[in-house]
Structure formats: structure tokens, C-alpha cells
PDB file of N, CA and C in Angstrom:
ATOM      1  N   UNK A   1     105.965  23.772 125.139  1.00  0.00           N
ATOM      2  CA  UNK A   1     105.765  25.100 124.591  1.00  0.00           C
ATOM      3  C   UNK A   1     105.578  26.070 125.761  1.00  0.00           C
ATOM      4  N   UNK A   2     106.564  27.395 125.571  1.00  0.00           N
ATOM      5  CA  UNK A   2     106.223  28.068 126.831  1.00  0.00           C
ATOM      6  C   UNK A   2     105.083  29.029 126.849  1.00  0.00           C
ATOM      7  N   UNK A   3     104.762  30.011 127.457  1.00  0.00           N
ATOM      8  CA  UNK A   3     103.915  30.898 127.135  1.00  0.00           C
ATOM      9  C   UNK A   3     104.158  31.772 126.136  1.00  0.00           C
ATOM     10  N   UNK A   4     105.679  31.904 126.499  1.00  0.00           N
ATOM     11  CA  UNK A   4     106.034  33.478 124.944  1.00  0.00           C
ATOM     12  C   UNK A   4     105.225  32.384 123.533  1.00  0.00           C
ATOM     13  N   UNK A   5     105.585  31.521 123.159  1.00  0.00           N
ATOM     14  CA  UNK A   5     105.725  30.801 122.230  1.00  0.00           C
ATOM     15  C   UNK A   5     104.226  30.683 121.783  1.00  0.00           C
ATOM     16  N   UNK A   6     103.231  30.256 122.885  1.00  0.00           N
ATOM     17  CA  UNK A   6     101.784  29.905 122.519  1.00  0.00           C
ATOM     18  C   UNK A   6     100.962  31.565 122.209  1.00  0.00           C
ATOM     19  N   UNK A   7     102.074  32.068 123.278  1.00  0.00           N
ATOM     20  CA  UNK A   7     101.063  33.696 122.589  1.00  0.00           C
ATOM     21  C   UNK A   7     101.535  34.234 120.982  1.00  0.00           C
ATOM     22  N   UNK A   8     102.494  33.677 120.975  1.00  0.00           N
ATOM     23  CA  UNK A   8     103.506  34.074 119.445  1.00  0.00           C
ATOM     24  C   UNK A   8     102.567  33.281 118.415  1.00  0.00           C
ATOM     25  N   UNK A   9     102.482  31.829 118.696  1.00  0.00           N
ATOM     26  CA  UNK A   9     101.684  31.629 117.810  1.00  0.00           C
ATOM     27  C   UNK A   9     100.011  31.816 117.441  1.00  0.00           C
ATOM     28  N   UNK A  10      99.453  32.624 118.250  1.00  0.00           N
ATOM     29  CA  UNK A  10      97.729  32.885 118.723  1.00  0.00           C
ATOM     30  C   UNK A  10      98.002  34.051 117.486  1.00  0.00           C
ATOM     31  N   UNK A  11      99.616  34.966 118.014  1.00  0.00           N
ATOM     32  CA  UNK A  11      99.553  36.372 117.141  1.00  0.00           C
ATOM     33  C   UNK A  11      99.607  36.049 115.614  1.00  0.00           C
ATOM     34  N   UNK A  12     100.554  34.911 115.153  1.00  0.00           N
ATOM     35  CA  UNK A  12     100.447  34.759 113.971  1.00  0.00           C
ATOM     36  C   UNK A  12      99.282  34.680 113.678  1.00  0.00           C
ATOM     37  N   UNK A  13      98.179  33.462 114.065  1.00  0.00           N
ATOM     38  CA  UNK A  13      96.774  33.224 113.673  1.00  0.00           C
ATOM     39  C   UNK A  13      95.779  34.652 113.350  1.00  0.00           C
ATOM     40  N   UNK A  14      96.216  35.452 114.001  1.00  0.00           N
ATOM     41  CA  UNK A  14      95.259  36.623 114.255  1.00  0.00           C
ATOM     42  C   UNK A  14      95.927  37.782 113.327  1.00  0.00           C
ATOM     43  N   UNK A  15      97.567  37.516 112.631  1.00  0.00           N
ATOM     44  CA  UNK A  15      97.990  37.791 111.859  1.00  0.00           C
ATOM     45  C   UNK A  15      97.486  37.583 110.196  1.00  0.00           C
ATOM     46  N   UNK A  16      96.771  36.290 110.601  1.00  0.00           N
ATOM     47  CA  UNK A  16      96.480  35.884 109.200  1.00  0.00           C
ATOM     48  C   UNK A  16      97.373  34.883 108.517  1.00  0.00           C
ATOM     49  N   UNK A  17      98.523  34.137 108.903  1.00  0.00           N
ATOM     50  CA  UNK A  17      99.250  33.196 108.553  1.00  0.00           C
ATOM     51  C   UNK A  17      98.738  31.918 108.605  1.00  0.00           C
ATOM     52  N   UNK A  18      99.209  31.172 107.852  1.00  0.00           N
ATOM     53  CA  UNK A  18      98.692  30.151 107.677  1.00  0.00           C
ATOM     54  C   UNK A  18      99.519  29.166 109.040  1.00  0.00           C
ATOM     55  N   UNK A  19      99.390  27.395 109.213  1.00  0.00           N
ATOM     56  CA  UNK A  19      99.702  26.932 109.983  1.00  0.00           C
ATOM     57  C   UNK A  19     101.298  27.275 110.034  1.00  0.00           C
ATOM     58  N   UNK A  20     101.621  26.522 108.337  1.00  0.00           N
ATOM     59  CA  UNK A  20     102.891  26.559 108.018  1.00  0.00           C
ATOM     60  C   UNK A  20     103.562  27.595 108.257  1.00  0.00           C
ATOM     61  N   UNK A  21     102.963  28.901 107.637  1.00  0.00           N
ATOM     62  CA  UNK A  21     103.815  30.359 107.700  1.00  0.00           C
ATOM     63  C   UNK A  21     104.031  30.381 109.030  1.00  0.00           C
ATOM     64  N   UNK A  22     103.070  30.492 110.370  1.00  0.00           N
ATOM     65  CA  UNK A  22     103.576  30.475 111.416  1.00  0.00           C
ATOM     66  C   UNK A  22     104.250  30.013 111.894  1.00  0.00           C
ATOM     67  N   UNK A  23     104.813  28.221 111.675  1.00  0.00           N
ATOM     68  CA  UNK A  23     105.661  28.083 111.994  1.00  0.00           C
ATOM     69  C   UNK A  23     107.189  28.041 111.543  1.00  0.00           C
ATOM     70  N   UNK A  24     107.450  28.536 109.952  1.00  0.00           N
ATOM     71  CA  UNK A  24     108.388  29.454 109.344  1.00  0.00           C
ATOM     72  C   UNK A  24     108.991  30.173 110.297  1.00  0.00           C
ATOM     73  N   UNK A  25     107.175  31.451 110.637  1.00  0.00           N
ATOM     74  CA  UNK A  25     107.775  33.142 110.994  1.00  0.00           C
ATOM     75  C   UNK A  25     108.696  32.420 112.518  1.00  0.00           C
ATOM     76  N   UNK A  26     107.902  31.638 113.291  1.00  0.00           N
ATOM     77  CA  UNK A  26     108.390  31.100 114.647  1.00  0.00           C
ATOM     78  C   UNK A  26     110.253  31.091 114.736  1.00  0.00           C
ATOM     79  N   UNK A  27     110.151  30.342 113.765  1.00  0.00           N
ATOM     80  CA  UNK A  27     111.800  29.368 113.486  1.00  0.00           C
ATOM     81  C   UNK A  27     112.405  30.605 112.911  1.00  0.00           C
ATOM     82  N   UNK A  28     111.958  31.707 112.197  1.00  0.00           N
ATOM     83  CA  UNK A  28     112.643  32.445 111.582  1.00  0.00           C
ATOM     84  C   UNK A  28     113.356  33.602 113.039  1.00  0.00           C
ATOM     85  N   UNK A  29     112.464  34.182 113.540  1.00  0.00           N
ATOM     86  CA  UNK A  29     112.355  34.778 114.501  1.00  0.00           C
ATOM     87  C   UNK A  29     113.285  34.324 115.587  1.00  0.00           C
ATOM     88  N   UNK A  30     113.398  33.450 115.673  1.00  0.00           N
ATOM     89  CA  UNK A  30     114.347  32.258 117.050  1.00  0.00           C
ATOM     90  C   UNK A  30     116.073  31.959 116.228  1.00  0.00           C
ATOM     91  N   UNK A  31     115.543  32.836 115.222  1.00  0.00           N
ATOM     92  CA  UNK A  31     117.003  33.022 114.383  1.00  0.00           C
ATOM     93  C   UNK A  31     117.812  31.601 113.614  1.00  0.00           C
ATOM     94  N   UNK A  32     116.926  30.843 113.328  1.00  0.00           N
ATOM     95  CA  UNK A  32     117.095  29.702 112.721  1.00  0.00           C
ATOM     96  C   UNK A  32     117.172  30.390 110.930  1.00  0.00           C
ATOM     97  N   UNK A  33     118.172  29.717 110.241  1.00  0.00           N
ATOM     98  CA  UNK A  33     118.707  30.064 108.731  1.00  0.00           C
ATOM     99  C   UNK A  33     117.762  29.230 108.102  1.00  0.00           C
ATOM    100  N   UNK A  34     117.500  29.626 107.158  1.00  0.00           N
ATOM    101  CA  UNK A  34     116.659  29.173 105.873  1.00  0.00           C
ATOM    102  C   UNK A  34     117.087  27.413 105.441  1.00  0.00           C
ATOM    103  N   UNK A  35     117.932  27.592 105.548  1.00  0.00           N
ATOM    104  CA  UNK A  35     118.894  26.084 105.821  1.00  0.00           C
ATOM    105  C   UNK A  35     117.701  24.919 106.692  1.00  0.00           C
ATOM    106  N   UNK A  36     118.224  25.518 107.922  1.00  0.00           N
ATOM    107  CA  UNK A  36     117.845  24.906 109.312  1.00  0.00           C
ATOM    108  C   UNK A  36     116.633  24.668 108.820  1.00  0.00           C
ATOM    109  N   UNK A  37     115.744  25.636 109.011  1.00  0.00           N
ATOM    110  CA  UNK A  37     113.958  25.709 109.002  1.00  0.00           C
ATOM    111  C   UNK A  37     113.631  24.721 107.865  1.00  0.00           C
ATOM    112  N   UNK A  38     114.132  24.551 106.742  1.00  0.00           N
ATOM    113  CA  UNK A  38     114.096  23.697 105.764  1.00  0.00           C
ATOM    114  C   UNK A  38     114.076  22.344 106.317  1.00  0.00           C
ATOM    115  N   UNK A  39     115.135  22.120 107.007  1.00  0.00           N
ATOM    116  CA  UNK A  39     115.385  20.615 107.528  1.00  0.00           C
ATOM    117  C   UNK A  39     114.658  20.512 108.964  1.00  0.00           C
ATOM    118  N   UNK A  40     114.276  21.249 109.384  1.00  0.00           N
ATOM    119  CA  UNK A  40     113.717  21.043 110.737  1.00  0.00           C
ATOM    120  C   UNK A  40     111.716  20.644 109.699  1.00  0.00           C
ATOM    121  N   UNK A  41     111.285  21.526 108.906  1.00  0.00           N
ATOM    122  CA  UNK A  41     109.973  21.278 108.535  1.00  0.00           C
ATOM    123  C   UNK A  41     109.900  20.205 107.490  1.00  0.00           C
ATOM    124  N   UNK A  42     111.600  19.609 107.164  1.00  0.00           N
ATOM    125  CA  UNK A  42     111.238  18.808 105.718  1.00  0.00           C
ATOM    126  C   UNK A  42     110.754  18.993 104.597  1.00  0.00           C
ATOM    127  N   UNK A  43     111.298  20.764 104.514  1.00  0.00           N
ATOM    128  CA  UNK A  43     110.711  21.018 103.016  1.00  0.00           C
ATOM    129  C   UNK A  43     111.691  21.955 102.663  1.00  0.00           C
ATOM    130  N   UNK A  44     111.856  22.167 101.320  1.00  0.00           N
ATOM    131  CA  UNK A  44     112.721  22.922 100.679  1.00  0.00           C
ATOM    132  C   UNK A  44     112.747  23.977 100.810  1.00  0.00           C
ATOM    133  N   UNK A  45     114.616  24.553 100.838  1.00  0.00           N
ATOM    134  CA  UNK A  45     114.620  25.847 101.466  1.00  0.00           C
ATOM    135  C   UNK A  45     113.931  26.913 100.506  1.00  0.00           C
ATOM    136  N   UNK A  46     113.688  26.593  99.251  1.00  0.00           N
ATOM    137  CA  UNK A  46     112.344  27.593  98.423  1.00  0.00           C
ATOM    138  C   UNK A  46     111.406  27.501  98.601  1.00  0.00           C
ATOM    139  N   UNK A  47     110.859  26.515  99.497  1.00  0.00           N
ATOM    140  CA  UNK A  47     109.737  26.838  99.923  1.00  0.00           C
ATOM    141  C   UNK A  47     109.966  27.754 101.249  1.00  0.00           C
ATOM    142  N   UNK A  48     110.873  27.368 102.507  1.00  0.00           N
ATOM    143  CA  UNK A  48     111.488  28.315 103.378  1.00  0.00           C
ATOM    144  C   UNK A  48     110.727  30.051 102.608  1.00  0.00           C
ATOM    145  N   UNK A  49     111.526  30.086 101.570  1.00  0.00           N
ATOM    146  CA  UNK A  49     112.231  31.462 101.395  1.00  0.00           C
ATOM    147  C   UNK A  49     110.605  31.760 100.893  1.00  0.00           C
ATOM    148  N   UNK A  50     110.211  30.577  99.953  1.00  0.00           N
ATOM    149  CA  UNK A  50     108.644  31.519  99.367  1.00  0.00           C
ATOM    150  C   UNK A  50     107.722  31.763 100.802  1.00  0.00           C
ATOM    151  N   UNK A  51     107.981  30.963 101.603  1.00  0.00           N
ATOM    152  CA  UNK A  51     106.974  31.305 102.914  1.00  0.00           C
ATOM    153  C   UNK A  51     107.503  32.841 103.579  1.00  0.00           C
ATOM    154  N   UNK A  52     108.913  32.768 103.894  1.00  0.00           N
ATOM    155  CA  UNK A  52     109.195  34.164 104.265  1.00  0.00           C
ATOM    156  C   UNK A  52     108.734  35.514 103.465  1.00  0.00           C
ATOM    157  N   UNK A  53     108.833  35.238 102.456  1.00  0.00           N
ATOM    158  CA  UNK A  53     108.388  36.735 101.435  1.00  0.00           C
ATOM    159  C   UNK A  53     106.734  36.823 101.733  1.00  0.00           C
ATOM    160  N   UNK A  54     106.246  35.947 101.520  1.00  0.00           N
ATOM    161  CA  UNK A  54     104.680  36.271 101.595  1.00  0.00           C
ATOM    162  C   UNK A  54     104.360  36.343 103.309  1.00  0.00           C
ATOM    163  N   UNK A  55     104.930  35.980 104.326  1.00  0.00           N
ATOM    164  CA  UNK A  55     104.714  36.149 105.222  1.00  0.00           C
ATOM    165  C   UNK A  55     105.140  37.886 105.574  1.00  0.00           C
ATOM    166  N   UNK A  56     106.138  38.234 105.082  1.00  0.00           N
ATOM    167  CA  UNK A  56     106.710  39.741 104.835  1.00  0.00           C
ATOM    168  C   UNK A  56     105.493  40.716 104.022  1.00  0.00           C
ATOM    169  N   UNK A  57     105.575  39.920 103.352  1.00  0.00           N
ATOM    170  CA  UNK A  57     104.130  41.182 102.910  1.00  0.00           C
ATOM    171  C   UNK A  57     103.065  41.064 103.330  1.00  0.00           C
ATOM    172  N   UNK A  58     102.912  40.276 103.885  1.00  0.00           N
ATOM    173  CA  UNK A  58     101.251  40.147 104.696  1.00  0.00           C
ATOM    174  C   UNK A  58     101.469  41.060 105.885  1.00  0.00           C
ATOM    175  N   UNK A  59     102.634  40.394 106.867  1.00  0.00           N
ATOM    176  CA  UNK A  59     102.878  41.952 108.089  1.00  0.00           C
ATOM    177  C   UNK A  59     103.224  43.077 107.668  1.00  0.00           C
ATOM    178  N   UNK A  60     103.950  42.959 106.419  1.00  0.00           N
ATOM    179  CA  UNK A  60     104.501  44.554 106.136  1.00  0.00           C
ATOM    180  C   UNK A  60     105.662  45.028 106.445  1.00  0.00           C
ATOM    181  N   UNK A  61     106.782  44.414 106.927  1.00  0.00           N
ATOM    182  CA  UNK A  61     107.856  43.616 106.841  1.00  0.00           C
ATOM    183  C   UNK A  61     109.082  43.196 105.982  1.00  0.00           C
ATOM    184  N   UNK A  62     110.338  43.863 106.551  1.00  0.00           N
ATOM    185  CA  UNK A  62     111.352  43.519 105.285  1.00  0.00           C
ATOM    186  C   UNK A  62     112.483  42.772 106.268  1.00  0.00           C
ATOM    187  N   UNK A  63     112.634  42.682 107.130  1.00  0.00           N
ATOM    188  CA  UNK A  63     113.533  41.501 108.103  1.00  0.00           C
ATOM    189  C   UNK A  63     113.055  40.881 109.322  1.00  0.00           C
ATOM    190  N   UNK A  64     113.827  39.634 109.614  1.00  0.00           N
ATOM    191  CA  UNK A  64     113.354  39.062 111.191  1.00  0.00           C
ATOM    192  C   UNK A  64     113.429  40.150 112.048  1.00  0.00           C
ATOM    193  N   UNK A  65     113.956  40.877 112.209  1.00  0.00           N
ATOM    194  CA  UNK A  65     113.711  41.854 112.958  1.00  0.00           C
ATOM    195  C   UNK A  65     112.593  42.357 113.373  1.00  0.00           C
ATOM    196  N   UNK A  66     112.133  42.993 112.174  1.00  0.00           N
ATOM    197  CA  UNK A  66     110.915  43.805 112.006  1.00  0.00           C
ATOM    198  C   UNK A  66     109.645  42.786 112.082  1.00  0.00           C
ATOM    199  N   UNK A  67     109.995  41.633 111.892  1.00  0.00           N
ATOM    200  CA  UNK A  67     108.850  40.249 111.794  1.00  0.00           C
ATOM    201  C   UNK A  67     108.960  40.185 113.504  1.00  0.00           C
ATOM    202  N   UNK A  68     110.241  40.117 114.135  1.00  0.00           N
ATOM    203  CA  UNK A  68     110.064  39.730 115.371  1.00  0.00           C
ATOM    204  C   UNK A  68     109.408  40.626 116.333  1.00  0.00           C
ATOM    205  N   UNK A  69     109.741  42.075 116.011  1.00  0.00           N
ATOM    206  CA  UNK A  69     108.672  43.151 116.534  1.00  0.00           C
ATOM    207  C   UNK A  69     107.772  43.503 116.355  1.00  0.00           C
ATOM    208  N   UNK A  70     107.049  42.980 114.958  1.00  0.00           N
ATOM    209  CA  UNK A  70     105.388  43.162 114.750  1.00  0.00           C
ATOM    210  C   UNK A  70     105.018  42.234 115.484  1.00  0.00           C
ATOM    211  N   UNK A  71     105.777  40.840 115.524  1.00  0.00           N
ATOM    212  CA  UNK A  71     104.774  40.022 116.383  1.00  0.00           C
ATOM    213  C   UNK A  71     104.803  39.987 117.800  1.00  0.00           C
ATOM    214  N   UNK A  72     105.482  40.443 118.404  1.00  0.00           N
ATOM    215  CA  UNK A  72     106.215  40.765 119.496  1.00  0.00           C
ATOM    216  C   UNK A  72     104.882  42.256 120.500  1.00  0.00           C
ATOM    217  N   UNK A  73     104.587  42.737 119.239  1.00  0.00           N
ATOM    218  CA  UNK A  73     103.949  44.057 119.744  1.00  0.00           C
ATOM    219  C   UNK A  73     102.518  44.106 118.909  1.00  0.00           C
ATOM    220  N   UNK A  74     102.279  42.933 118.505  1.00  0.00           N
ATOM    221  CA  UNK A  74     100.814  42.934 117.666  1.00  0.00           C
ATOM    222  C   UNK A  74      99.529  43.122 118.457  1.00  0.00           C
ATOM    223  N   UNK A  75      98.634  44.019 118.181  1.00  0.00           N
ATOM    224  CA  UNK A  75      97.501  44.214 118.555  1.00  0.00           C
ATOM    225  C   UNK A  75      96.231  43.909 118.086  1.00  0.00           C
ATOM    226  N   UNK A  76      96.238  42.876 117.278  1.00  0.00           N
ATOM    227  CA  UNK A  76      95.154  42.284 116.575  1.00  0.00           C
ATOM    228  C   UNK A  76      94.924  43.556 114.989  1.00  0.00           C
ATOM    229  N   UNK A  77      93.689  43.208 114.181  1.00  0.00           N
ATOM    230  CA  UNK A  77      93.632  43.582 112.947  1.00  0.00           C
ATOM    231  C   UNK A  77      93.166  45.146 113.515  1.00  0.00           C
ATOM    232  N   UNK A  78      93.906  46.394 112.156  1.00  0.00           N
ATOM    233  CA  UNK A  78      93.407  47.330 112.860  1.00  0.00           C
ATOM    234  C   UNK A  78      92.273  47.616 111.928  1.00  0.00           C
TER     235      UNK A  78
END
């Protein structure tokens, strides 16, 4: 794990995500398909997709994009 990666995941925690969601938002972010992330965590891509939506409304959030720049530029809870 490099550093981007361990600070990415400190931000989720401090985001409020759970283990799992973080490592969803991670895989989502690194541009891995709903597909992939499914078979990489061994769980169904509805679960994939239910983790992405609630992870979206918890940051506030409507694409990896915008997921990759909140976490990218997160400053803890305001």
C-alpha cells in the first residue's frame, strides 16, 4: 500500500464509511467497473452499486469523479 492509498483510506474513515464502503469508494475511484469491484470483493454487483449510492450520499456526490475529488481534497468533518 502506498502512501496516496493509506491517506485515501484514513479520509474515507474520517468520511464516515464503513470498512467495506471504503474499499468500494477505493476500487471505484482507481476506475475499476462495478463488474470488477464485484469480483475483486466477492460480492454482488448490487451490492457494488448499493454501496456506491449510499457512499454518494454520505459525501454528497453524484460521480467517481466528484467521489475522487472530495476524497482527494477532504478536510475532515466540517
Amino acid at each position: 500500500m502506498d502512501d496516496l492509498e493509506r491517506e485515501l483510506r484514513k479520509r474515507t474513515r474520517q468520511a464516515g464509511l464503513s470498512r467495506r464502503q471504503s474499499q468500494v469508494a477505493l476500487l471505484a475511484i482507481q476506475g475499476y467497473s462495478i463488474v470488477n469491484i464485484a469480483a475483486r470483493l466477492e460480492v454482488k454487483e448490487s451490492t457494488v452499486q448499493t454501496h456506491l449510492k449510499r457512499i454518494y450520499g454520505r459525501l454528497e456526490v453524484s460521480s467517481r469523479a466528484e467521489l475522487a475529488y472530495r476524497l482527494l481534497t477532504w478536510r475532515g468533518p466540517s
